[in-house]
PDB file of N, CA and C in Angstrom:
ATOM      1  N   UNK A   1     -25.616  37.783 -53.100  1.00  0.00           N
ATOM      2  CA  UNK A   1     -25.271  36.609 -53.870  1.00  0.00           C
ATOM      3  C   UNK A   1     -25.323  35.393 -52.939  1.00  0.00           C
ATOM      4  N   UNK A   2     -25.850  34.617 -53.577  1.00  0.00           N
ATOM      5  CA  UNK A   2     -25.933  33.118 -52.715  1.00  0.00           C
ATOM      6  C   UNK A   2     -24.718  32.452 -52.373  1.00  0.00           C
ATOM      7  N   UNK A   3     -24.943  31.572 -51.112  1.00  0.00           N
ATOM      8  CA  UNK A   3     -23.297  31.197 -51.128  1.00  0.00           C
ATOM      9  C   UNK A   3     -22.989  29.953 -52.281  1.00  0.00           C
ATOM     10  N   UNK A   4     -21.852  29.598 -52.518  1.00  0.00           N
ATOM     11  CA  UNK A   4     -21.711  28.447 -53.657  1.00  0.00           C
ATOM     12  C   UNK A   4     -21.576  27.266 -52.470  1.00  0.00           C
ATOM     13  N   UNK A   5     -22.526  26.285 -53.288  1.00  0.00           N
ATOM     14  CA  UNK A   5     -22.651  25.145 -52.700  1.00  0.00           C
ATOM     15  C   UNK A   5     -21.855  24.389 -53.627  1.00  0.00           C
ATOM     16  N   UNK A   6     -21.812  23.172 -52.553  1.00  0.00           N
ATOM     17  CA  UNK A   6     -20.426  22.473 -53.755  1.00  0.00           C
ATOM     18  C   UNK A   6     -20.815  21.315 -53.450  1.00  0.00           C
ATOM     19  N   UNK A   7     -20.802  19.943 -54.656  1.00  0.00           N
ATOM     20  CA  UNK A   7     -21.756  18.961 -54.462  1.00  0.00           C
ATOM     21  C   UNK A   7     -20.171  17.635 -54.573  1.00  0.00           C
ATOM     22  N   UNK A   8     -20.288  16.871 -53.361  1.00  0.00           N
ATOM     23  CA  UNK A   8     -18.822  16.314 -53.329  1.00  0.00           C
ATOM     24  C   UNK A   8     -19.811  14.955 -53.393  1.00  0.00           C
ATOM     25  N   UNK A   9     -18.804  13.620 -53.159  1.00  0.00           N
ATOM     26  CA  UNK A   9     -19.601  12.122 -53.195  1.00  0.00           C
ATOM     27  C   UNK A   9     -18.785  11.891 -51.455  1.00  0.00           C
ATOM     28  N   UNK A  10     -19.321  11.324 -51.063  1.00  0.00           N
ATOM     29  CA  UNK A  10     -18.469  10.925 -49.984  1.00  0.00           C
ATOM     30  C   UNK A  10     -18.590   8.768 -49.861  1.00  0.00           C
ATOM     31  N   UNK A  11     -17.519   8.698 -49.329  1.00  0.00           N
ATOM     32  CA  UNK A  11     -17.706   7.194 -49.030  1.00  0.00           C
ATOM     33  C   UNK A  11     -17.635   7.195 -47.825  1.00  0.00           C
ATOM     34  N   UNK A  12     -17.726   5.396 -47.664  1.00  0.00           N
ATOM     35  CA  UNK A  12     -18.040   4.292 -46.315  1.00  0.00           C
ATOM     36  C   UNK A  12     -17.505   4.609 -45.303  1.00  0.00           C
ATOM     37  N   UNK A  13     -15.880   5.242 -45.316  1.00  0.00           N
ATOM     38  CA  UNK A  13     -14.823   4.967 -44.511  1.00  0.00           C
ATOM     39  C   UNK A  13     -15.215   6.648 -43.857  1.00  0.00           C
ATOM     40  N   UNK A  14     -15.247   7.991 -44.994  1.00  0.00           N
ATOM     41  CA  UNK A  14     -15.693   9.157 -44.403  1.00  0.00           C
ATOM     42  C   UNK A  14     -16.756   9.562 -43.013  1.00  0.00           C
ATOM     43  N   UNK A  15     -17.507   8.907 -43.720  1.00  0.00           N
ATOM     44  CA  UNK A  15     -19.176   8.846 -42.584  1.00  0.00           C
ATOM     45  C   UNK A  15     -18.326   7.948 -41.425  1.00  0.00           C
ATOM     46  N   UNK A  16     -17.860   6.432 -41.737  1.00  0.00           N
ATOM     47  CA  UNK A  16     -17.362   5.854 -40.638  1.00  0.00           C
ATOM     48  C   UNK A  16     -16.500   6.764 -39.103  1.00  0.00           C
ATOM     49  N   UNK A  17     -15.608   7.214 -40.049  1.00  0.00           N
ATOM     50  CA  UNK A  17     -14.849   8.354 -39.525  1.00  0.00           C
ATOM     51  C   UNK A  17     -15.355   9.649 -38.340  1.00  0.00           C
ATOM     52  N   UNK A  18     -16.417   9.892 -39.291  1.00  0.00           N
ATOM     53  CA  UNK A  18     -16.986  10.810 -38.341  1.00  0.00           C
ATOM     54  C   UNK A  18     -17.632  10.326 -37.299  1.00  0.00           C
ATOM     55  N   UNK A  19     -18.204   9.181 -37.529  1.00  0.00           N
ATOM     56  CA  UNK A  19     -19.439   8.624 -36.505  1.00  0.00           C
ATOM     57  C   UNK A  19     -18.552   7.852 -35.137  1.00  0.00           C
ATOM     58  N   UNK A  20     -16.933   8.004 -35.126  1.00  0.00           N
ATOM     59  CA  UNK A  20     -16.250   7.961 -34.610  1.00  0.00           C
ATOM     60  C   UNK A  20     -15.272   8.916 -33.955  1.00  0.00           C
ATOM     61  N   UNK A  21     -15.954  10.411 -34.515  1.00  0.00           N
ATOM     62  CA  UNK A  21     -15.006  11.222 -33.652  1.00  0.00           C
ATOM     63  C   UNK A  21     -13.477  11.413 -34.457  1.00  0.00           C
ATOM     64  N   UNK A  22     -13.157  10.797 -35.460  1.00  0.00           N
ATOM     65  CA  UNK A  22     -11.903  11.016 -36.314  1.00  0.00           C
ATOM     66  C   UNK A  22     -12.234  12.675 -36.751  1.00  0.00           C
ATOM     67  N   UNK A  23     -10.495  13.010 -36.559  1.00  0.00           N
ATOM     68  CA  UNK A  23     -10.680  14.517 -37.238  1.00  0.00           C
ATOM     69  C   UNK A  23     -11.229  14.898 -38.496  1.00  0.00           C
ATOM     70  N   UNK A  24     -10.610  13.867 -39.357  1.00  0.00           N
ATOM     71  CA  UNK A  24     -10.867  13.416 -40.616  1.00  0.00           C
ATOM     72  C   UNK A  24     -12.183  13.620 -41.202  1.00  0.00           C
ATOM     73  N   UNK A  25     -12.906  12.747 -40.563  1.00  0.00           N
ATOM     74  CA  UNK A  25     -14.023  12.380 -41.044  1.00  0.00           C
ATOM     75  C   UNK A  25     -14.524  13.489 -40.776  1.00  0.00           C
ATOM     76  N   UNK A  26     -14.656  14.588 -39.488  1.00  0.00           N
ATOM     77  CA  UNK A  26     -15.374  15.697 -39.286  1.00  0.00           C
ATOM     78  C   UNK A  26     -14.808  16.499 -39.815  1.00  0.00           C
ATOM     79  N   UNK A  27     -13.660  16.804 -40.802  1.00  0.00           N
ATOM     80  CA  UNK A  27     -13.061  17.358 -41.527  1.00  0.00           C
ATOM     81  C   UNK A  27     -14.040  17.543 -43.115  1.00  0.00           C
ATOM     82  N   UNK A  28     -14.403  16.485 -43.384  1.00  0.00           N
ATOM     83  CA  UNK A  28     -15.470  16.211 -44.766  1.00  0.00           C
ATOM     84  C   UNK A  28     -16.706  16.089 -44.249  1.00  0.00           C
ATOM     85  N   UNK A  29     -17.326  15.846 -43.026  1.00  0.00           N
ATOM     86  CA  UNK A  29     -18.878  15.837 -42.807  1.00  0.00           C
ATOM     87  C   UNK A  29     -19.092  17.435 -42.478  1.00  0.00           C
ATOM     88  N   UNK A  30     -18.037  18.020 -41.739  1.00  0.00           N
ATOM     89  CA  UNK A  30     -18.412  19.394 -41.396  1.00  0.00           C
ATOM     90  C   UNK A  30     -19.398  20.491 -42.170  1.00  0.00           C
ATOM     91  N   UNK A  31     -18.913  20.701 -43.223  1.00  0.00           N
ATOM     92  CA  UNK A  31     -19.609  21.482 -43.688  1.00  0.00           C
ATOM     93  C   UNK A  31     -21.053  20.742 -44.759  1.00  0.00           C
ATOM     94  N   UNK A  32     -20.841  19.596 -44.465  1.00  0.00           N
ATOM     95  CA  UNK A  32     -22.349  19.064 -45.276  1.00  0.00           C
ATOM     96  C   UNK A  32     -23.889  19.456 -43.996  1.00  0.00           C
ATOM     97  N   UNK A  33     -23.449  19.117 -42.684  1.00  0.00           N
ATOM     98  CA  UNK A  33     -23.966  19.690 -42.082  1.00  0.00           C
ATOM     99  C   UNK A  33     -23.956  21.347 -41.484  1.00  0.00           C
ATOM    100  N   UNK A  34     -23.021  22.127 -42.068  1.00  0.00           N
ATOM    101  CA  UNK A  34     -23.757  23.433 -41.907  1.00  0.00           C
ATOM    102  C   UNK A  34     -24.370  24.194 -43.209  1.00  0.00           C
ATOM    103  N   UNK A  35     -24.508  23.139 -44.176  1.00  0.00           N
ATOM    104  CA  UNK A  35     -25.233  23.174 -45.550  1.00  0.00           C
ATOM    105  C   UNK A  35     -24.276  23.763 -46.207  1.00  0.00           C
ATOM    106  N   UNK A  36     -22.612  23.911 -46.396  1.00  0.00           N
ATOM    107  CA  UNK A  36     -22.047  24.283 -47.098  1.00  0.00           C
ATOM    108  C   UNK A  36     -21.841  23.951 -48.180  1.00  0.00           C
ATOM    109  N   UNK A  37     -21.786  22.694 -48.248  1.00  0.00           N
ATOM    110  CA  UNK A  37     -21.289  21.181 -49.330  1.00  0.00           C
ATOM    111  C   UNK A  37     -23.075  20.255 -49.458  1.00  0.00           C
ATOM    112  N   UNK A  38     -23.326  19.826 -50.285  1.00  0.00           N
ATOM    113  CA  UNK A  38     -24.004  18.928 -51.039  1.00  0.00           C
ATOM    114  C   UNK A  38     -23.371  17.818 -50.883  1.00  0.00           C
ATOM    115  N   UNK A  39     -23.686  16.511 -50.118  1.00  0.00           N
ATOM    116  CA  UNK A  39     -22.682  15.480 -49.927  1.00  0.00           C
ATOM    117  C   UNK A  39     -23.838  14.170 -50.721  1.00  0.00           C
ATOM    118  N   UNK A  40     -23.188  13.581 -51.833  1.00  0.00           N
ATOM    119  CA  UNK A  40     -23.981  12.581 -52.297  1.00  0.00           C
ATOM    120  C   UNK A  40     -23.455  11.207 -51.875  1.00  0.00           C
ATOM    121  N   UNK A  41     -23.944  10.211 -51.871  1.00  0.00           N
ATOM    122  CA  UNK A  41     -24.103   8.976 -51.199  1.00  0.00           C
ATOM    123  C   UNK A  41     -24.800   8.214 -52.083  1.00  0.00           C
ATOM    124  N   UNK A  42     -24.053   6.550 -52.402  1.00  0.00           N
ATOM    125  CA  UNK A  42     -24.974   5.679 -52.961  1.00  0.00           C
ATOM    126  C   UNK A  42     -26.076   5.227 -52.246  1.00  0.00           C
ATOM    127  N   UNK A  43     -26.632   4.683 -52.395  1.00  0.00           N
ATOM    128  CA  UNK A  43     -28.017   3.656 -51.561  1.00  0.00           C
ATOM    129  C   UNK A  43     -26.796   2.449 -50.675  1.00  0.00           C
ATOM    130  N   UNK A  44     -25.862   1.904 -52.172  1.00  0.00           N
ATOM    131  CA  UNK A  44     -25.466   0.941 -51.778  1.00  0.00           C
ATOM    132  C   UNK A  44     -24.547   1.269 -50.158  1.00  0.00           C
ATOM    133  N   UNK A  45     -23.500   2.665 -50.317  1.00  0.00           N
ATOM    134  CA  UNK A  45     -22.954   2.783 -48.557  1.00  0.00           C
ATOM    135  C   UNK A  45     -23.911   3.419 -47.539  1.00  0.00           C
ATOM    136  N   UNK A  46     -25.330   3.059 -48.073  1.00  0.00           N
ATOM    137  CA  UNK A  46     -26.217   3.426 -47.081  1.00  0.00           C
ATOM    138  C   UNK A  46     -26.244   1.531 -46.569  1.00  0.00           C
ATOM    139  N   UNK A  47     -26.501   1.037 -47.029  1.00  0.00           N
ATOM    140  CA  UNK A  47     -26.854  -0.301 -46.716  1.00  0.00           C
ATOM    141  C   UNK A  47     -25.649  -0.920 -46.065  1.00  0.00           C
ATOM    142  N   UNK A  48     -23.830  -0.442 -46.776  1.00  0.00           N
ATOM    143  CA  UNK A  48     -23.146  -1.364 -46.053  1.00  0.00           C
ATOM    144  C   UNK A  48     -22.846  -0.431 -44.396  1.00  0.00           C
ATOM    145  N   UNK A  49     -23.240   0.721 -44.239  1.00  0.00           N
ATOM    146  CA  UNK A  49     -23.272   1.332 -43.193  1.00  0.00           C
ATOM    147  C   UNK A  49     -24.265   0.526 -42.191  1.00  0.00           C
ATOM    148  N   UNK A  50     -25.885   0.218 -42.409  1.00  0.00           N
ATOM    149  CA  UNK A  50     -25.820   0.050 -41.670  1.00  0.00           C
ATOM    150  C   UNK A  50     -26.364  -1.927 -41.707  1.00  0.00           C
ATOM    151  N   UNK A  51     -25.653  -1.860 -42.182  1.00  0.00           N
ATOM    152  CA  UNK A  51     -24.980  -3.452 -42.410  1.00  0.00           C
ATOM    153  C   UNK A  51     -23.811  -3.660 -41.520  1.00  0.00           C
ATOM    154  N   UNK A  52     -23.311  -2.752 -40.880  1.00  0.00           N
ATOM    155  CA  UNK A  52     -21.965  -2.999 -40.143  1.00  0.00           C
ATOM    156  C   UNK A  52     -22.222  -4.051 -38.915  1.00  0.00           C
ATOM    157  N   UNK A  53     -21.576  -5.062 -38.896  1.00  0.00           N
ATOM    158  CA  UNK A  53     -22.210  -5.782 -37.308  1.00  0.00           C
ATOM    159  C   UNK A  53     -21.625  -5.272 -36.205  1.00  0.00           C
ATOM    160  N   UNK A  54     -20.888  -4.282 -36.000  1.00  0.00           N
ATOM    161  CA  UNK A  54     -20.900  -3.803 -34.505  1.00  0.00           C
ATOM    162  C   UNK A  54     -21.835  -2.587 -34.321  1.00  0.00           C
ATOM    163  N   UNK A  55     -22.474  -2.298 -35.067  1.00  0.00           N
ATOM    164  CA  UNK A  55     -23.324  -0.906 -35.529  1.00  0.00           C
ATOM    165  C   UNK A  55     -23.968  -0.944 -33.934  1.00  0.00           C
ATOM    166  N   UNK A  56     -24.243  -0.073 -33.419  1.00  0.00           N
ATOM    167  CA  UNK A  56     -24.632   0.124 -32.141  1.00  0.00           C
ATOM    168  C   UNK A  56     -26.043   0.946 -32.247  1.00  0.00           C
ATOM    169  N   UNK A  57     -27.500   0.405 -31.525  1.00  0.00           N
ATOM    170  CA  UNK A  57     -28.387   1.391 -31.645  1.00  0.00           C
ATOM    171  C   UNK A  57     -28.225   2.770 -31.247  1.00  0.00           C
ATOM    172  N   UNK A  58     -27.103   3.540 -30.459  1.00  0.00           N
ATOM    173  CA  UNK A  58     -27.012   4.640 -30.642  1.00  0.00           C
ATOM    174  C   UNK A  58     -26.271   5.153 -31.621  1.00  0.00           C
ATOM    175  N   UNK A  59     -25.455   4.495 -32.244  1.00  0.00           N
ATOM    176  CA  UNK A  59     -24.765   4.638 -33.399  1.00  0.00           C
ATOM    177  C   UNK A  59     -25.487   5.106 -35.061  1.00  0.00           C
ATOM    178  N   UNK A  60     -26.551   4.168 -34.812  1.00  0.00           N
ATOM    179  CA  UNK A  60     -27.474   3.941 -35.949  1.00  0.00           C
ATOM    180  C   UNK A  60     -28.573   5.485 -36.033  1.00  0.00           C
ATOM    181  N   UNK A  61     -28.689   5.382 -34.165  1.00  0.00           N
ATOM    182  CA  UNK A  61     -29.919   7.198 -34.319  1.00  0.00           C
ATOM    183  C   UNK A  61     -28.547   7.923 -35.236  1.00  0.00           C
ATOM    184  N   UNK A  62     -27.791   8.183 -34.926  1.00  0.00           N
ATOM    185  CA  UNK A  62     -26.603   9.486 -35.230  1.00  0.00           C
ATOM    186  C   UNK A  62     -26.505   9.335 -36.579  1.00  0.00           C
ATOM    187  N   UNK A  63     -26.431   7.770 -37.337  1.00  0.00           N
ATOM    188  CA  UNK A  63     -25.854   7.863 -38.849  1.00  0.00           C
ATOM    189  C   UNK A  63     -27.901   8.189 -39.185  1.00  0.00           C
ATOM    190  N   UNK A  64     -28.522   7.958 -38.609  1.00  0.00           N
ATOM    191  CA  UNK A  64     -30.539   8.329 -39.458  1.00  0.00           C
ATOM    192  C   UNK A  64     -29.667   9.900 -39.565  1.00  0.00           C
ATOM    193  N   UNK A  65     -29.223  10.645 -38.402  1.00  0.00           N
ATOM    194  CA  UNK A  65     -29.559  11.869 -38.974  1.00  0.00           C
ATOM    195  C   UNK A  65     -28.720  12.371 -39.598  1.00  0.00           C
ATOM    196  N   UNK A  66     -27.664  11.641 -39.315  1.00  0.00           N
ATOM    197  CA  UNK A  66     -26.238  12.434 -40.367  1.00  0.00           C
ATOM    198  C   UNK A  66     -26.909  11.934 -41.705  1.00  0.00           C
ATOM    199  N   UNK A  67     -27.177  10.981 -42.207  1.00  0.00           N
ATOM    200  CA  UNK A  67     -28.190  10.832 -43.469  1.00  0.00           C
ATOM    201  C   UNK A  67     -29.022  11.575 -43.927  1.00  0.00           C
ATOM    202  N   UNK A  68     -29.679  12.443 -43.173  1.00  0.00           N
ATOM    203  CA  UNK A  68     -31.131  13.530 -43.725  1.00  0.00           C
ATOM    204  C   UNK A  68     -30.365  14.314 -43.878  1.00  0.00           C
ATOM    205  N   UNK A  69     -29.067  14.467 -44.020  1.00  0.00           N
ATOM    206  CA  UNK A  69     -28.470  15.983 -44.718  1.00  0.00           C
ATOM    207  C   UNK A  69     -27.625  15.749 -45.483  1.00  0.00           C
ATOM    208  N   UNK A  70     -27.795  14.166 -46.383  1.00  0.00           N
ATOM    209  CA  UNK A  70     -26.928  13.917 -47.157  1.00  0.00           C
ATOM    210  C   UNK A  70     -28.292  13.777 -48.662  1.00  0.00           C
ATOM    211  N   UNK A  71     -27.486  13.482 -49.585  1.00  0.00           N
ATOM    212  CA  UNK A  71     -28.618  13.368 -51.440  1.00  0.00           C
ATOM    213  C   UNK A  71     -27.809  11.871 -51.235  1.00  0.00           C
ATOM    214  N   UNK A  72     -29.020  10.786 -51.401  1.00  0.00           N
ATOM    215  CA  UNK A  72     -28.714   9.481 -51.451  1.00  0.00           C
ATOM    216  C   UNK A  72     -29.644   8.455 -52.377  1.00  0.00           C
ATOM    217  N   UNK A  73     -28.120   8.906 -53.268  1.00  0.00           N
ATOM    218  CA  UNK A  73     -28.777   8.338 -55.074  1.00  0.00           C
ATOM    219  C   UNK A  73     -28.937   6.942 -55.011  1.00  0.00           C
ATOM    220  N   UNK A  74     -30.102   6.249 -55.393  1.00  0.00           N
ATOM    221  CA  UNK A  74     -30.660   5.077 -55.881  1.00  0.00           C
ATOM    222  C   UNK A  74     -29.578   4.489 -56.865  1.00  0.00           C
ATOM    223  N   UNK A  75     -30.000   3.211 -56.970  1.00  0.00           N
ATOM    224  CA  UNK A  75     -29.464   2.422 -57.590  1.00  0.00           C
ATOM    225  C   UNK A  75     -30.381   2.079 -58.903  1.00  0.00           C
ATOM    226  N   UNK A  76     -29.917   2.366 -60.093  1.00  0.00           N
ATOM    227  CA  UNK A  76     -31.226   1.999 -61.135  1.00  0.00           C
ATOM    228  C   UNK A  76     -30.376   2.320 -62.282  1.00  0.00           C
ATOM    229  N   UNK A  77     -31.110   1.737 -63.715  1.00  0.00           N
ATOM    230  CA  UNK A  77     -30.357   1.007 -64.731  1.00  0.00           C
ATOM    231  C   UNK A  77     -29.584   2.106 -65.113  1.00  0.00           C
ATOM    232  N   UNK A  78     -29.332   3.254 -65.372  1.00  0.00           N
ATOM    233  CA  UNK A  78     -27.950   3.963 -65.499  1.00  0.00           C
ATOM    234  C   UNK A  78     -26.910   3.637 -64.790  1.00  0.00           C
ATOM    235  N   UNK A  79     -27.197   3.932 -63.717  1.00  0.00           N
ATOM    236  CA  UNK A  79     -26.014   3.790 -62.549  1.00  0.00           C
ATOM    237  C   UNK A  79     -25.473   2.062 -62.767  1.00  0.00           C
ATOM    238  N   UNK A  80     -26.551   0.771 -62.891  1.00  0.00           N
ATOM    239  CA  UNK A  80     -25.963  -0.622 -63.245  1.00  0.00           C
ATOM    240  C   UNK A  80     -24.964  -0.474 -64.431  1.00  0.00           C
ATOM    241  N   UNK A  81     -25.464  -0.032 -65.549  1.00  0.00           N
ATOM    242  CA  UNK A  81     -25.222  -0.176 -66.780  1.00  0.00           C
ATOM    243  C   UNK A  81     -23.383   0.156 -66.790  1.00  0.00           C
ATOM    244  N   UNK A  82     -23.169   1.559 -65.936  1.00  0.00           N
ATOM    245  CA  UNK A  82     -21.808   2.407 -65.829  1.00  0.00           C
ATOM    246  C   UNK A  82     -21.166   1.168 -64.880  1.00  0.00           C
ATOM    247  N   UNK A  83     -21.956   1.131 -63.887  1.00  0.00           N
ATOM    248  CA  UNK A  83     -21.375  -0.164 -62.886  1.00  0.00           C
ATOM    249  C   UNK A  83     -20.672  -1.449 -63.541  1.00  0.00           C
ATOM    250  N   UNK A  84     -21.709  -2.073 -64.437  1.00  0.00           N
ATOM    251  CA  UNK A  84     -20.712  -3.067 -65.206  1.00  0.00           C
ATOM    252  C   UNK A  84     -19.815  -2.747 -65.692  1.00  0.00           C
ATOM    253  N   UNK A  85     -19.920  -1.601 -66.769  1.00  0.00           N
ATOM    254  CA  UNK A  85     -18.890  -1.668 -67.371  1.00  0.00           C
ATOM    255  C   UNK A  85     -17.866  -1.293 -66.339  1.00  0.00           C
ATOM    256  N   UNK A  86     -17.543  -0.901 -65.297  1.00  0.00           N
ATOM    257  CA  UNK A  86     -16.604   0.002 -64.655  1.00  0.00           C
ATOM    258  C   UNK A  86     -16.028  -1.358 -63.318  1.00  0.00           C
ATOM    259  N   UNK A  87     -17.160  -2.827 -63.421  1.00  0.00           N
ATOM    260  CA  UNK A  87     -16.623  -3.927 -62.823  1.00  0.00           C
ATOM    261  C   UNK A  87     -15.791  -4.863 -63.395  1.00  0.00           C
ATOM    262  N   UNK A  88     -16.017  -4.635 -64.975  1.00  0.00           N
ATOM    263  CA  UNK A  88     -15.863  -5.349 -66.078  1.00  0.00           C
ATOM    264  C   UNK A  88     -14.218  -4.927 -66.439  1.00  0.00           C
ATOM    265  N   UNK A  89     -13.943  -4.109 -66.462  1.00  0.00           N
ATOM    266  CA  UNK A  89     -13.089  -3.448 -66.864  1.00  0.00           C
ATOM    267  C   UNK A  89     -11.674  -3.032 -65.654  1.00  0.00           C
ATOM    268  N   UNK A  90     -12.020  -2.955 -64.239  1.00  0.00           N
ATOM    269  CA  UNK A  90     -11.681  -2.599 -62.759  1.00  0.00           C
ATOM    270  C   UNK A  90     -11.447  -4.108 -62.567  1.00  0.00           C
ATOM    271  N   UNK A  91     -12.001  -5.042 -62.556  1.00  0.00           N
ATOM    272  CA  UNK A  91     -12.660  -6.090 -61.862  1.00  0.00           C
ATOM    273  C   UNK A  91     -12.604  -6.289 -60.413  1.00  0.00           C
ATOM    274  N   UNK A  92     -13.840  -4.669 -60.100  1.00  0.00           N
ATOM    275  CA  UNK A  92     -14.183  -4.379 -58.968  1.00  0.00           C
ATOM    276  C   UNK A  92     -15.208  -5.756 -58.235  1.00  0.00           C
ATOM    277  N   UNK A  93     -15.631  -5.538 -57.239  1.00  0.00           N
ATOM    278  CA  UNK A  93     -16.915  -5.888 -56.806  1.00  0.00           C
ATOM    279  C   UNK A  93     -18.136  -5.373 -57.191  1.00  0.00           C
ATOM    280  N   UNK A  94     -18.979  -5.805 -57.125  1.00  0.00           N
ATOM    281  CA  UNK A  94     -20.349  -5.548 -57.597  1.00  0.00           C
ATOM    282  C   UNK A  94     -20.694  -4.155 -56.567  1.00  0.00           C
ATOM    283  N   UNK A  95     -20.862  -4.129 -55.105  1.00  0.00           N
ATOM    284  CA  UNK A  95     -21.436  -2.777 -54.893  1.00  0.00           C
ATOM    285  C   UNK A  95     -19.879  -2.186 -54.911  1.00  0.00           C
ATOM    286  N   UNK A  96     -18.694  -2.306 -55.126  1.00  0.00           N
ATOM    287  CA  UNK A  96     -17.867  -1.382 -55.097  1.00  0.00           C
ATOM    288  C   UNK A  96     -18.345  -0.345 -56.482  1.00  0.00           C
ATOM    289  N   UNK A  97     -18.391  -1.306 -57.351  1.00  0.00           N
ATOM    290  CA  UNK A  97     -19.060  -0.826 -58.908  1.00  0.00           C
ATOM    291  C   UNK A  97     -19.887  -0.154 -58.832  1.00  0.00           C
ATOM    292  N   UNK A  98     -21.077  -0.085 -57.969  1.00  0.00           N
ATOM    293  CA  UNK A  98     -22.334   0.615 -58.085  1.00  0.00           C
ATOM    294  C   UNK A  98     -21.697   1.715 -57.689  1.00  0.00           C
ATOM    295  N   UNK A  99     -20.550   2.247 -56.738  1.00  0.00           N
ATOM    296  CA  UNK A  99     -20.399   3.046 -56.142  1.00  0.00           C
ATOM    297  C   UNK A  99     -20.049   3.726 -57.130  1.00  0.00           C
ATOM    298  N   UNK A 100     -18.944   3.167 -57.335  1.00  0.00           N
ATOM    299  CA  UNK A 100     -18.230   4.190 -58.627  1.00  0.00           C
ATOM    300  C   UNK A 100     -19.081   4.490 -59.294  1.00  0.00           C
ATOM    301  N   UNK A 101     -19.908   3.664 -59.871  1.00  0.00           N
ATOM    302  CA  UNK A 101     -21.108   4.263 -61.452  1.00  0.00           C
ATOM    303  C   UNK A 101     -21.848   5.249 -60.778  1.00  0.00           C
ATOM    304  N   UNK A 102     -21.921   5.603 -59.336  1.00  0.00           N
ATOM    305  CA  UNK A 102     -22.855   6.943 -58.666  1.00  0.00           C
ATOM    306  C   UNK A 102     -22.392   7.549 -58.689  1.00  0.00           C
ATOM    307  N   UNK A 103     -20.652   7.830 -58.775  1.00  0.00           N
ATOM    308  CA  UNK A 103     -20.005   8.646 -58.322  1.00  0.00           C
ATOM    309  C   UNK A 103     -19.672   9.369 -59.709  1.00  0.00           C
ATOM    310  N   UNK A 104     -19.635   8.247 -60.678  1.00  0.00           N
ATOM    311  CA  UNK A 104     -19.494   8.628 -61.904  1.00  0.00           C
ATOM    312  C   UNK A 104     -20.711   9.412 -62.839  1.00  0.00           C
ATOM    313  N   UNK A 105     -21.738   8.773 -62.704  1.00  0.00           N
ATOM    314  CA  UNK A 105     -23.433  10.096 -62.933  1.00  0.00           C
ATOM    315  C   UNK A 105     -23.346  10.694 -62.487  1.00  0.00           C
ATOM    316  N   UNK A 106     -23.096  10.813 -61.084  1.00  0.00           N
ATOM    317  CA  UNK A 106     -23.735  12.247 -60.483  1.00  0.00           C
ATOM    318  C   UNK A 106     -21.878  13.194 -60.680  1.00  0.00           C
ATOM    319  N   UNK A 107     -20.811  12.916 -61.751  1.00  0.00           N
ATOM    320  CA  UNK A 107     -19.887  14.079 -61.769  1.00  0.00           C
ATOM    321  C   UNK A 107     -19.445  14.384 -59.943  1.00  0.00           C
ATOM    322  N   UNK A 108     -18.968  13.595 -58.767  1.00  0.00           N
ATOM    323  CA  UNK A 108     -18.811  13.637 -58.275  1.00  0.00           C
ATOM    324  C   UNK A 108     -17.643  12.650 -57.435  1.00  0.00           C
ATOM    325  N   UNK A 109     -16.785  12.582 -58.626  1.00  0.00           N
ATOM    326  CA  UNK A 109     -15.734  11.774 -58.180  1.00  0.00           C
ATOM    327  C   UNK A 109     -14.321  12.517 -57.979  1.00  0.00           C
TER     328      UNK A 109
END
């Protein structure tokens, strides 16, 4: 029998975490990298990742590859559509919104 994979969302502060050595964070990245967990990701905390201004070019190789073992859902008119309403209603921020509306399609909140 196959093992059960389990498909979680992770945010900004998680990945941050790890790419810092927090227990934490290697607490929730751990098993996405030994392929235990399915870890999904918006586009949008791909961008404010590496949007960070202290982001360091060795920082940046480590989050390319901690990225190739993550599912990193696009932004497109489903995901907007849930986003408004969920900014509209929250009166989140705009990519906080996108986040949620990814987190909210892909059943991973």
């Amino acid at each position: 029998m196959p093992p059960l994979v389990l498909h979680v969302y992770a945010g900004y502060n998680a990945i941050i975490y790890y790419l810092n050595g927090d227990a934490a964070g290697i607490e929730v990245i751990r098993p996405v990298l030994s392929g235990d967990v399915s870890l999904y990701i918006s586009a949008i905390i791909e961008l404010e990742l590496f949007g960070y201004p202290q982001l360091t070019d060795d920082e940046a190789e480590r989050l390319e590859e901690l990225l190739r073992s993550m599912v990193i859902i696009l932004v497109d008119s489903r995901i907007a559509r849930i986003a408004g309403t969920v900014c509209r209603q929250y009166r989140l921020k705009t990519a906080d919104s996108a986040i949620a509306g990814t987190a909210l399609l892909t059943h991973t909140t």
